[in-house]
C-alpha atoms as a PDB file:
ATOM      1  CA  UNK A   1       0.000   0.000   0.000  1.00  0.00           C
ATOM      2  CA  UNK A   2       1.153   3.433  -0.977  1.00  0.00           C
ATOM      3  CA  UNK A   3       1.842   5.890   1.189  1.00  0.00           C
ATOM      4  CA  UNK A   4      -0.661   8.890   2.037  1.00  0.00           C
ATOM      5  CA  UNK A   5      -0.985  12.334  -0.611  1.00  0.00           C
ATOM      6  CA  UNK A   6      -2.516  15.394  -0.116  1.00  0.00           C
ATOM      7  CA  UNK A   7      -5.331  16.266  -2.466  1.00  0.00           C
ATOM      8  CA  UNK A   8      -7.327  19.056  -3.181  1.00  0.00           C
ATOM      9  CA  UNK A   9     -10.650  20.162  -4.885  1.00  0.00           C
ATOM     10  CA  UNK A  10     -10.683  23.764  -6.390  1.00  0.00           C
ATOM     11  CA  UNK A  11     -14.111  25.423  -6.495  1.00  0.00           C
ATOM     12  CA  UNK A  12     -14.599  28.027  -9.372  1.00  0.00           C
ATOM     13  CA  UNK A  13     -17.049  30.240 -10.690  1.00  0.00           C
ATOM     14  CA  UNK A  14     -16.925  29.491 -14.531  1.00  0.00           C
ATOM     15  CA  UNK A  15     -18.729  32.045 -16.692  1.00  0.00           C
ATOM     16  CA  UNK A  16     -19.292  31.894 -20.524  1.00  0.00           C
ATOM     17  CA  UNK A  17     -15.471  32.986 -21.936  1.00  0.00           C
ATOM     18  CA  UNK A  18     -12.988  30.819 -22.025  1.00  0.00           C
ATOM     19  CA  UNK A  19      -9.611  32.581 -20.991  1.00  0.00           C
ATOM     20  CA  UNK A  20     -10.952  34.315 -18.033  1.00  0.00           C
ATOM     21  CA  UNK A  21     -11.796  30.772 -16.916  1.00  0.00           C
ATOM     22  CA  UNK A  22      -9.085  28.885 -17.279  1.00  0.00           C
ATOM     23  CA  UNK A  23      -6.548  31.819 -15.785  1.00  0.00           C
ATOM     24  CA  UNK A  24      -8.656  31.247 -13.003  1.00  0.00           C
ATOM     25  CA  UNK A  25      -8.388  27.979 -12.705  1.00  0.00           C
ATOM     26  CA  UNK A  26      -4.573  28.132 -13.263  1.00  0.00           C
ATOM     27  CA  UNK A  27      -4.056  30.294 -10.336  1.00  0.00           C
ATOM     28  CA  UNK A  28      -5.986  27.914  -8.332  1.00  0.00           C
ATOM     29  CA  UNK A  29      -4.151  25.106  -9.032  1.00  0.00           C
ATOM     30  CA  UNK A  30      -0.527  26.820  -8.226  1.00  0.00           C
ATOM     31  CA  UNK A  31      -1.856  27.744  -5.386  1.00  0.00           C
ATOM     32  CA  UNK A  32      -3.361  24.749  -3.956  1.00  0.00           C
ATOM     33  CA  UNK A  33       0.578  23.442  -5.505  1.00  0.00           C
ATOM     34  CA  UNK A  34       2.070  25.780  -3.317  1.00  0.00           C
ATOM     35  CA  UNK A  35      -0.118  24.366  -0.377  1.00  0.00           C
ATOM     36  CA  UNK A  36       1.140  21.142  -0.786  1.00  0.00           C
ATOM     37  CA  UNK A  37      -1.564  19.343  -2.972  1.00  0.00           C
ATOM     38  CA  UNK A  38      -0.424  16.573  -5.127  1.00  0.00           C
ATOM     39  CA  UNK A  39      -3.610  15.257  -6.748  1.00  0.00           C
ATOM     40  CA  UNK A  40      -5.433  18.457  -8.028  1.00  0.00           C
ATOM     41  CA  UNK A  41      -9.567  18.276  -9.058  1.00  0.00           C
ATOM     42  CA  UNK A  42     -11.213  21.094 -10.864  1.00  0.00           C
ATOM     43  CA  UNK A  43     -14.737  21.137 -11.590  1.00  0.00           C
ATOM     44  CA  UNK A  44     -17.310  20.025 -13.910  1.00  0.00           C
ATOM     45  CA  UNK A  45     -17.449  22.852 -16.990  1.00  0.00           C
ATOM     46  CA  UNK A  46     -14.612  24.459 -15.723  1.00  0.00           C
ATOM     47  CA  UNK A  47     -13.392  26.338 -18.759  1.00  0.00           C
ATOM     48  CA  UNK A  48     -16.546  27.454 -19.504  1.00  0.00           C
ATOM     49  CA  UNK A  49     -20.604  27.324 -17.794  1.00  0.00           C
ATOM     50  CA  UNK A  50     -22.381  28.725 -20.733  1.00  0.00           C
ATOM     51  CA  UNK A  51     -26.364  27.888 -20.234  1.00  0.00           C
ATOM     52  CA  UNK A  52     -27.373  28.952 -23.773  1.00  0.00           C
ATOM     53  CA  UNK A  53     -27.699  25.434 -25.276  1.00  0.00           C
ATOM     54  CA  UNK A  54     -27.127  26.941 -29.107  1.00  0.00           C
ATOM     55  CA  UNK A  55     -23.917  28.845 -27.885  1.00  0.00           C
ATOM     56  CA  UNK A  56     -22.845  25.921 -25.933  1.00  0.00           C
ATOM     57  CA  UNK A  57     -22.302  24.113 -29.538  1.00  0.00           C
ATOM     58  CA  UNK A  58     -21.011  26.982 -31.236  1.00  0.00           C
ATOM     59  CA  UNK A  59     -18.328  27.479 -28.453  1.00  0.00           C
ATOM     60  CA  UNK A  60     -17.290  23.860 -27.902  1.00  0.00           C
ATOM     61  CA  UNK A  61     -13.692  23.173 -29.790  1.00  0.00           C
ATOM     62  CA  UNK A  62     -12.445  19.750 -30.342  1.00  0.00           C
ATOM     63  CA  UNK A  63     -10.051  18.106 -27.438  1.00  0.00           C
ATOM     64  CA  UNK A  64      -7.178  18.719 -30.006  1.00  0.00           C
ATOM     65  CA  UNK A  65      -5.466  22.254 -29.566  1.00  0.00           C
ATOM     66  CA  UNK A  66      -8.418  22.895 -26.931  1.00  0.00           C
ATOM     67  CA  UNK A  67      -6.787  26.101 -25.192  1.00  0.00           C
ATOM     68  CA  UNK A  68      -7.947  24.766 -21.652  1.00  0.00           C
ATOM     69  CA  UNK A  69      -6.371  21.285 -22.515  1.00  0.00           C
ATOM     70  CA  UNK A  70      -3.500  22.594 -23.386  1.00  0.00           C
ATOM     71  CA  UNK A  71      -3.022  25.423 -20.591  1.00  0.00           C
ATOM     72  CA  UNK A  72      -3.946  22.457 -18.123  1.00  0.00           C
ATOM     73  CA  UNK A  73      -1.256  20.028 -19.734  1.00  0.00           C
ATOM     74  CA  UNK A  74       1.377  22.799 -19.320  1.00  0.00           C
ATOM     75  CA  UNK A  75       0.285  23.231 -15.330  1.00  0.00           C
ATOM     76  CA  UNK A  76       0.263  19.579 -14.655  1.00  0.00           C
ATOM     77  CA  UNK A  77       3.595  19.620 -16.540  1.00  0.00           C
ATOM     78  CA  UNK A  78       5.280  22.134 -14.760  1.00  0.00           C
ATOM     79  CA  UNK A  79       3.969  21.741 -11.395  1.00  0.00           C
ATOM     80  CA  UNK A  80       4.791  18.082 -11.817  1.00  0.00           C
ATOM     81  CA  UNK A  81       0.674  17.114 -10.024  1.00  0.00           C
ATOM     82  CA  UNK A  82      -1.944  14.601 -11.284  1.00  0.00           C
ATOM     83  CA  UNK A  83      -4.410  16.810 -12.307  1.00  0.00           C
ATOM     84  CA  UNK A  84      -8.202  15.967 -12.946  1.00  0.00           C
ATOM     85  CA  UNK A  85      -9.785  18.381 -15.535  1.00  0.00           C
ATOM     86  CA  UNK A  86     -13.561  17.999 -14.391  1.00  0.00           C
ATOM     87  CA  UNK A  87     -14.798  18.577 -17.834  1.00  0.00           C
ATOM     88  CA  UNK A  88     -14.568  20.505 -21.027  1.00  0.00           C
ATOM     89  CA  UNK A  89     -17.454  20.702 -23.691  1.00  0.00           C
ATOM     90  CA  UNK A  90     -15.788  19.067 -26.353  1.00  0.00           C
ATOM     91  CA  UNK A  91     -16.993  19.771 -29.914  1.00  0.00           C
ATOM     92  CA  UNK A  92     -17.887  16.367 -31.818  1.00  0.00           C
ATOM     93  CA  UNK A  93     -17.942  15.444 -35.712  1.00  0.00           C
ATOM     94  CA  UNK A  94     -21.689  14.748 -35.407  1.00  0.00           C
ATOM     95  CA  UNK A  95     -22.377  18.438 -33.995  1.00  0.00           C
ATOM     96  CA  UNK A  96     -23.000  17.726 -30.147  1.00  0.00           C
ATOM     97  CA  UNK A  97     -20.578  17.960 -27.501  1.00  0.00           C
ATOM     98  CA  UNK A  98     -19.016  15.895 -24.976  1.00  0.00           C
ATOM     99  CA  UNK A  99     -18.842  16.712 -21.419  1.00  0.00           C
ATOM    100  CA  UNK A 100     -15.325  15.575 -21.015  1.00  0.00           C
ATOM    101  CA  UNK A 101     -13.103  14.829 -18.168  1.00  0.00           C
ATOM    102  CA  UNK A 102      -9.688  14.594 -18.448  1.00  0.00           C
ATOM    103  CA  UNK A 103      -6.715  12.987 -16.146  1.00  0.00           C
ATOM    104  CA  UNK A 104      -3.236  14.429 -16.534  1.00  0.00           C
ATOM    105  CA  UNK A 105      -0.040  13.004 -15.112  1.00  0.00           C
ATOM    106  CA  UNK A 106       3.033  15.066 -14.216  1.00  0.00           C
ATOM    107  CA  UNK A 107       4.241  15.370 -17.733  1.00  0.00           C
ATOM    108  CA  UNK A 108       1.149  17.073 -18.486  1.00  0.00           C
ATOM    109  CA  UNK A 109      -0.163  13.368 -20.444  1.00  0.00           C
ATOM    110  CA  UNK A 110      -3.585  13.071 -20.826  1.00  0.00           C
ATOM    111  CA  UNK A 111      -3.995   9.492 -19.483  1.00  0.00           C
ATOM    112  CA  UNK A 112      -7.383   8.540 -19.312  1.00  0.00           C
ATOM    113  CA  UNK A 113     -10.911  10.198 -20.386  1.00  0.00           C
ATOM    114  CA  UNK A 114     -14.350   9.731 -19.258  1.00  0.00           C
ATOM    115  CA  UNK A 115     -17.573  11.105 -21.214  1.00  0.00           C
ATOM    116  CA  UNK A 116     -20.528  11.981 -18.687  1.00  0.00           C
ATOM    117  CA  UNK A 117     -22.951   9.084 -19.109  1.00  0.00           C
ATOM    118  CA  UNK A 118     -26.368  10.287 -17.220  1.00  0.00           C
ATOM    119  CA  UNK A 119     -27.364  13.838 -18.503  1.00  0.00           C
ATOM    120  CA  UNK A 120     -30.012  16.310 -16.045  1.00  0.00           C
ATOM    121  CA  UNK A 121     -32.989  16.966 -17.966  1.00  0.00           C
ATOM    122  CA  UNK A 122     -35.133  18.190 -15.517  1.00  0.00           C
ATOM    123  CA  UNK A 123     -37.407  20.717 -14.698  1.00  0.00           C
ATOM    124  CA  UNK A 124     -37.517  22.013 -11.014  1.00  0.00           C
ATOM    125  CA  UNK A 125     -40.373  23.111  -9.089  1.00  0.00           C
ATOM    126  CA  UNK A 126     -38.604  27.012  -8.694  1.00  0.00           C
ATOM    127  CA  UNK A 127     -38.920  27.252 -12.252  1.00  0.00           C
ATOM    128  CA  UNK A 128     -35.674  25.615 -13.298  1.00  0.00           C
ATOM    129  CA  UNK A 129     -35.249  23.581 -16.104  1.00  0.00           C
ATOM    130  CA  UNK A 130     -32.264  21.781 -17.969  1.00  0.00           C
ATOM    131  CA  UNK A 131     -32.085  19.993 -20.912  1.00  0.00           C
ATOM    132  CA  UNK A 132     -28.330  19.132 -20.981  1.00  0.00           C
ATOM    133  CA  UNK A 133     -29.408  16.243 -23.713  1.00  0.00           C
ATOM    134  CA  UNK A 134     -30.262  18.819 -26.951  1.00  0.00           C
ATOM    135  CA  UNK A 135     -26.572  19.516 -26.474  1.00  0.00           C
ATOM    136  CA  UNK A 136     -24.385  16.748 -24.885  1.00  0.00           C
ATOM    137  CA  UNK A 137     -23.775  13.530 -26.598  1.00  0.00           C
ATOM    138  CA  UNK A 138     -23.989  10.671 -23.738  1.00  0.00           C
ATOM    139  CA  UNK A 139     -20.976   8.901 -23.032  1.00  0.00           C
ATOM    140  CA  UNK A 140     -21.174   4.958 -22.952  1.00  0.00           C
ATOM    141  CA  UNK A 141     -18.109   3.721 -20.973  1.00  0.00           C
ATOM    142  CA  UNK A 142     -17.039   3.510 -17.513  1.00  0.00           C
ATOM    143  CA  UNK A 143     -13.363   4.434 -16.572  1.00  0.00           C
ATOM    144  CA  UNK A 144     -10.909   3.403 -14.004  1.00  0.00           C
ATOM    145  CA  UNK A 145      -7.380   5.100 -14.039  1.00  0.00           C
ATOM    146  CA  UNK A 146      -4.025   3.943 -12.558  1.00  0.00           C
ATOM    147  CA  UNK A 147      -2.236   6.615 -10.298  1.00  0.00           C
ATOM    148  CA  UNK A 148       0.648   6.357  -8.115  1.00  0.00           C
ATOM    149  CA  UNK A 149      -1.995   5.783  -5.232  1.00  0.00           C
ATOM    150  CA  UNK A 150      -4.679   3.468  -6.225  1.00  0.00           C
ATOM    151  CA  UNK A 151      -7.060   3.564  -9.009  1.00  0.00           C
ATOM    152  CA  UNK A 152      -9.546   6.385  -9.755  1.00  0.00           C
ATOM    153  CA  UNK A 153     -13.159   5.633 -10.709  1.00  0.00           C
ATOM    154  CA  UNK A 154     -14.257   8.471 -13.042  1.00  0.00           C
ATOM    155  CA  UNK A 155     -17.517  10.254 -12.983  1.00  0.00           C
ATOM    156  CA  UNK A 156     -19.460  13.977 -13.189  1.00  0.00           C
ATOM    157  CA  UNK A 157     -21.766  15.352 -11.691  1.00  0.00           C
ATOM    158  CA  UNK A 158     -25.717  13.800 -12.425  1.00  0.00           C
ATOM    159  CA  UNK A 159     -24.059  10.424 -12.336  1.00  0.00           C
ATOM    160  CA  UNK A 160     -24.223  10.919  -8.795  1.00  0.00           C
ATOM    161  CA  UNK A 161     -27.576   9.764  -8.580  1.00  0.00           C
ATOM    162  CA  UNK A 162     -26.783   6.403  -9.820  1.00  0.00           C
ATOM    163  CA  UNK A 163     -25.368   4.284  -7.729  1.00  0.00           C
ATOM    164  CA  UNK A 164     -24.476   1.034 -10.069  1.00  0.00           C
ATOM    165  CA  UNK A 165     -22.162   3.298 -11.391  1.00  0.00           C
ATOM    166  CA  UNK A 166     -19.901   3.342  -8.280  1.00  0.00           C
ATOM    167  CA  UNK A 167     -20.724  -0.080  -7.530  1.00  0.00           C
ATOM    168  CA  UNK A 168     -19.205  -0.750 -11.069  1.00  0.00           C
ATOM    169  CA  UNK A 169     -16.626   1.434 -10.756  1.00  0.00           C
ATOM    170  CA  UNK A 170     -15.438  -0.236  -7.250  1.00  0.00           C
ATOM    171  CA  UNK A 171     -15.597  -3.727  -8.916  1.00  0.00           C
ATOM    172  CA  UNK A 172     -13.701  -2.544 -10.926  1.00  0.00           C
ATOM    173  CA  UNK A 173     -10.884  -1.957  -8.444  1.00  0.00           C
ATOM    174  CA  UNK A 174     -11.332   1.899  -8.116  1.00  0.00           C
ATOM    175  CA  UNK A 175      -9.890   2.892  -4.632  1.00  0.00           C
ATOM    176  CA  UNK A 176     -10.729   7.064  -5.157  1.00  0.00           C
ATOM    177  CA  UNK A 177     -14.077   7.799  -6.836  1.00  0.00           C
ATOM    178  CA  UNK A 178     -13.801  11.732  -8.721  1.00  0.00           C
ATOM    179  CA  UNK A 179     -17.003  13.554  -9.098  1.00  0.00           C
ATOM    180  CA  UNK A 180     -16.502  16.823 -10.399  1.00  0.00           C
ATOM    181  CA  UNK A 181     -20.281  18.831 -10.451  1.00  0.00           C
ATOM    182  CA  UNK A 182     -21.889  21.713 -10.847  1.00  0.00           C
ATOM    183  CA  UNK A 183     -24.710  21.484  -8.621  1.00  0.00           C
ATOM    184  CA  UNK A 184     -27.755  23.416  -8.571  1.00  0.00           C
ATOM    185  CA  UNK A 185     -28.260  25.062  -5.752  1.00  0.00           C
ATOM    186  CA  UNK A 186     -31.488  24.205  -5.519  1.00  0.00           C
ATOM    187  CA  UNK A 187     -30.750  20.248  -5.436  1.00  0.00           C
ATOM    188  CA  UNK A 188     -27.183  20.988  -3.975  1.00  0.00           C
ATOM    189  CA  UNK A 189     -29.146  22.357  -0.954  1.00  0.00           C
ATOM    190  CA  UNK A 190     -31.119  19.233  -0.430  1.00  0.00           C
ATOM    191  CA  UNK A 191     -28.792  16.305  -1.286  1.00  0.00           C
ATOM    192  CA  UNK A 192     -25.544  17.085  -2.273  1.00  0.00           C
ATOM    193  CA  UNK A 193     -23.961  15.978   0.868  1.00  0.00           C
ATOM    194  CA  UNK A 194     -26.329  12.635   1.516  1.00  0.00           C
ATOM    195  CA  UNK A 195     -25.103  11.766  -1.776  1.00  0.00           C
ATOM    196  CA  UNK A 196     -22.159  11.831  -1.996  1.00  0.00           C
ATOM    197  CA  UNK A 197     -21.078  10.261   1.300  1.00  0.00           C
ATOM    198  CA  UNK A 198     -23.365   7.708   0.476  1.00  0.00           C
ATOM    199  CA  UNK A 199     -21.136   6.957  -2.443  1.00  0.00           C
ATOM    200  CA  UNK A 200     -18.262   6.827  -0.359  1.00  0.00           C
ATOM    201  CA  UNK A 201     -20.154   4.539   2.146  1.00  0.00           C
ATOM    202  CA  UNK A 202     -21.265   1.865  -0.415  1.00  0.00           C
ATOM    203  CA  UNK A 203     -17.973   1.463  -2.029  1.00  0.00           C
ATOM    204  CA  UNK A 204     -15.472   1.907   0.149  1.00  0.00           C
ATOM    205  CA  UNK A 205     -13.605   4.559  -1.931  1.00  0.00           C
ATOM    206  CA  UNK A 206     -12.200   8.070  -0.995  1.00  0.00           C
ATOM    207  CA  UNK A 207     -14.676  10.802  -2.977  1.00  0.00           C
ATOM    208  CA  UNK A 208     -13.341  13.814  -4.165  1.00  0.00           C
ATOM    209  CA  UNK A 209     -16.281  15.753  -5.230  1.00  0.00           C
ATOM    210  CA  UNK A 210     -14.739  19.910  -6.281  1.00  0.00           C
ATOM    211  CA  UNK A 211     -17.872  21.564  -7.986  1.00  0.00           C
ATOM    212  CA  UNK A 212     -18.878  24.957  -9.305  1.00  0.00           C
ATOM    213  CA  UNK A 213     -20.096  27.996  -6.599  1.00  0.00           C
ATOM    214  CA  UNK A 214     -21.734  31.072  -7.327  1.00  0.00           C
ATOM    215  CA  UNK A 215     -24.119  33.094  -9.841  1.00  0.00           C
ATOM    216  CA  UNK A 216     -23.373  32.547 -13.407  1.00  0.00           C
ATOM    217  CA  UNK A 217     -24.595  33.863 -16.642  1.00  0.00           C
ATOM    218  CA  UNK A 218     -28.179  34.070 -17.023  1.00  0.00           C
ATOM    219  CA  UNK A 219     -28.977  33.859 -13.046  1.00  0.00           C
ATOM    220  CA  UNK A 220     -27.580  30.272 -12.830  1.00  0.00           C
ATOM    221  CA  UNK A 221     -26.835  28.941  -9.539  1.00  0.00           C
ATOM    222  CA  UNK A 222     -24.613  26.364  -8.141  1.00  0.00           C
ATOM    223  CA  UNK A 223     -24.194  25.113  -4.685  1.00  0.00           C
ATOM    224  CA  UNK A 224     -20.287  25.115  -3.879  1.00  0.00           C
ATOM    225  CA  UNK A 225     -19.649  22.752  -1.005  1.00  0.00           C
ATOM    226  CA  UNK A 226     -16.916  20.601  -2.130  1.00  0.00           C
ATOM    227  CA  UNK A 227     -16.142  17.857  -0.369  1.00  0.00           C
ATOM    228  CA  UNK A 228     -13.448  15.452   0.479  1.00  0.00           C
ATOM    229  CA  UNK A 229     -14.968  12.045   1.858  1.00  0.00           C
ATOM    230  CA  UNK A 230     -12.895   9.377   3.211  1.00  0.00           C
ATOM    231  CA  UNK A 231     -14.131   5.217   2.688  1.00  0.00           C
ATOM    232  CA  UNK A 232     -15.897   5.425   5.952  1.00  0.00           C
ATOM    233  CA  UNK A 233     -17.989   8.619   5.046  1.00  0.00           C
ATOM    234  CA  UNK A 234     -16.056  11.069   6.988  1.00  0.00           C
ATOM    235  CA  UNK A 235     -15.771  14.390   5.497  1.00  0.00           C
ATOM    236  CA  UNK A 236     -12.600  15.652   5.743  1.00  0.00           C
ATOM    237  CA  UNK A 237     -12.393  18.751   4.055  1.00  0.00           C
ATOM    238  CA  UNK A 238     -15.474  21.179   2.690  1.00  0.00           C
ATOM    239  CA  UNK A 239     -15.883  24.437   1.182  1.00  0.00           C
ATOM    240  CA  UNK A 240     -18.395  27.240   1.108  1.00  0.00           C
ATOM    241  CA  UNK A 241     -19.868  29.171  -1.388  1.00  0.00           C
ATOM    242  CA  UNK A 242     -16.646  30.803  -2.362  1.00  0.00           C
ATOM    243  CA  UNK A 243     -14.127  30.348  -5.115  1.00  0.00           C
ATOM    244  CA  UNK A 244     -10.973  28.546  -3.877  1.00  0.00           C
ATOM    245  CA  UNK A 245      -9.636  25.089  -3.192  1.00  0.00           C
ATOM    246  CA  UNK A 246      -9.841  22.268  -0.402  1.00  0.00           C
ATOM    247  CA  UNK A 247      -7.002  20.272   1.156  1.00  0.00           C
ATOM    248  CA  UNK A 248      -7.097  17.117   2.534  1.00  0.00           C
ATOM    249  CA  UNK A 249      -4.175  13.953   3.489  1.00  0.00           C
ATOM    250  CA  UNK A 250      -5.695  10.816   1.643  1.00  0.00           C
ATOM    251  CA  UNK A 251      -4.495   7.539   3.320  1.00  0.00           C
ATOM    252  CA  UNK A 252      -4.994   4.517   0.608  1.00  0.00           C
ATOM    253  CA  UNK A 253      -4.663   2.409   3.301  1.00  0.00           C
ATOM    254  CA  UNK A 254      -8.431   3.226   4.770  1.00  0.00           C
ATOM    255  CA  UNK A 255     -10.078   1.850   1.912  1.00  0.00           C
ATOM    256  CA  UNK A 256      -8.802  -1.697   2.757  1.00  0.00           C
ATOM    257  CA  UNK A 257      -9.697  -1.075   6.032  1.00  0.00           C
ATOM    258  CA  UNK A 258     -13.153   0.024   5.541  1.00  0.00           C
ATOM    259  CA  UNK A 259     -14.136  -2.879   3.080  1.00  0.00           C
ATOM    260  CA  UNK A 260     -12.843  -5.260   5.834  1.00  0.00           C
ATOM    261  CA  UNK A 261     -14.957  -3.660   8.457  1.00  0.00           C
ATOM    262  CA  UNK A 262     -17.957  -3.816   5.702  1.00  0.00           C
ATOM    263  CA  UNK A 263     -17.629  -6.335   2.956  1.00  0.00           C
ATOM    264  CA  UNK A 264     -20.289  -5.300   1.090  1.00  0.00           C
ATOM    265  CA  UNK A 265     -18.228  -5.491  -2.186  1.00  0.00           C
ATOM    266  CA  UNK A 266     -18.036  -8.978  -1.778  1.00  0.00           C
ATOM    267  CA  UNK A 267     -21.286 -10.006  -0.542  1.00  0.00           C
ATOM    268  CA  UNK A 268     -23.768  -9.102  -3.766  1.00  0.00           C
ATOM    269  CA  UNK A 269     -25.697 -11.972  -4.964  1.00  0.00           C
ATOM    270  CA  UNK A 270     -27.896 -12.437  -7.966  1.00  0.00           C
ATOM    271  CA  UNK A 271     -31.959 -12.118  -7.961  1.00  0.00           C
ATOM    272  CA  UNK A 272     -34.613 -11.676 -10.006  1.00  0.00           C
END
């Protein structure tokens, strides 16, 4: 078993431009470098949170000379961190876009991808609705990632809410489970936190969950509150409602010891 890292989920507030975005993101991660962090998470749409579903496609570039892949490569690079992009809108050749995240190693090498699976079409009782499906192409495959540490089960946001997912994922030998959001408020209020330690609970696996705070364009609103969750469903680290980053010391060793304490993972059985 490795030995423990320090990790750390940076909370932004993304609005529609690019390069105001990702300089903000940049600074976060240096400084959250500077604090120690050796695993860095950014958030779900963090180079850009643009609700207009038409501009969304006109704005989305391919992966390939994406400005915000590229400024993140050169970070990871030269602050020698794993670095989880929590997604990019990635234009595809049929017209929609992928919500894309991304896992760098130290030399700034994009190892492993994941396309968001489960996409929030919902309308709220306040009024809100979403209808991330007239722009994002579903994803169809789960990911696991080697790291130094363990093995990180890769998710975003709405696939939260389904819990075969991270079942899945842990089966599949993931130790850390990433779940970079942005969170309505609204739902953020009421079970953003029941969530995701329940995720950590029934698997076993460290969550690192760094999501999106704030007002954005068009009145949007996102609940902040990211959280660091160890196998047990401790929370070890949580922001606010502020832009910034988390920091927490992640021991791979717990998850071992919480699946012995709860076997769960090895008790399912078949039914009809």
């Amino acid at each position: 078993m490795t030995d423990p890292f320090i990790a750390a989920c940076i909370q932004t507030n993304s609005g529609r431009d690019l390069q105001p975005n990702i300089d903000a993101a940049e600074t976060l991660i240096r400084d959250a470098r500077k604090a120690g962090a050796q695993f860095i998470q950014l958030p779900e749409n963090v180079a850009m949170l643009e609700p207009d579903d038409v501009l969304q496609r006109e704005k989305a570039l391919p992966e390939e000379g994406h400005p915000a892949v590229e400024a993140f490569s050169r970070a990871a690079n030269e602050l020698a961190i794993w670095l989880l992009v929590g997604s990019v809108s990635v234009k595809l050749p049929g017209g929609k876009v992928a919500n894309r995240s991304m896992l760098m190693d130290p030399g700034g090498h994009v190892v492993a991808r994941y396309d968001k699976i489960h996409l929030f079409d919902v309308d709220l009782d306040n009024g809100e609705s979403y209808r991330e499906s007239a722009t994002i192409e579903p994803g169809g495959h789960s990911v696991v990632a080697a790291m130094p540490w363990g093995r990180l089960g890769m998710s975003i946001c709405y696939d939260l809410r389904f819990p075969h997912l991270y079942r899945s994922l842990a089966h599949q030998g993931a130790d850390f489970l990433s779940i970079p959001a942005a969170f309505t408020r609204t739902t953020g209020q009421a079970h953003w936190h029941v969530l995701q330690r329940a995720r950590a609970i029934e698997t076993g696996c460290y969550v690192f969950a760094p999501g999106q705070c704030g007002e954005h364009a068009e009145g949007r609103l996102t609940f902040g509150h990211s959280l660091i969750i160890d196998p047990w469903g401790t929370v070890l680290a949580e922001g606010a409602n502020d832009v910034g980053f988390i920091l927490a010391e992640v021991d791979p060793a717990k998850v071992a010891d919480a699946r012995r304490k709860i076997p769960a993972l090895s008790h399912d059985r078949p039914f009809d």
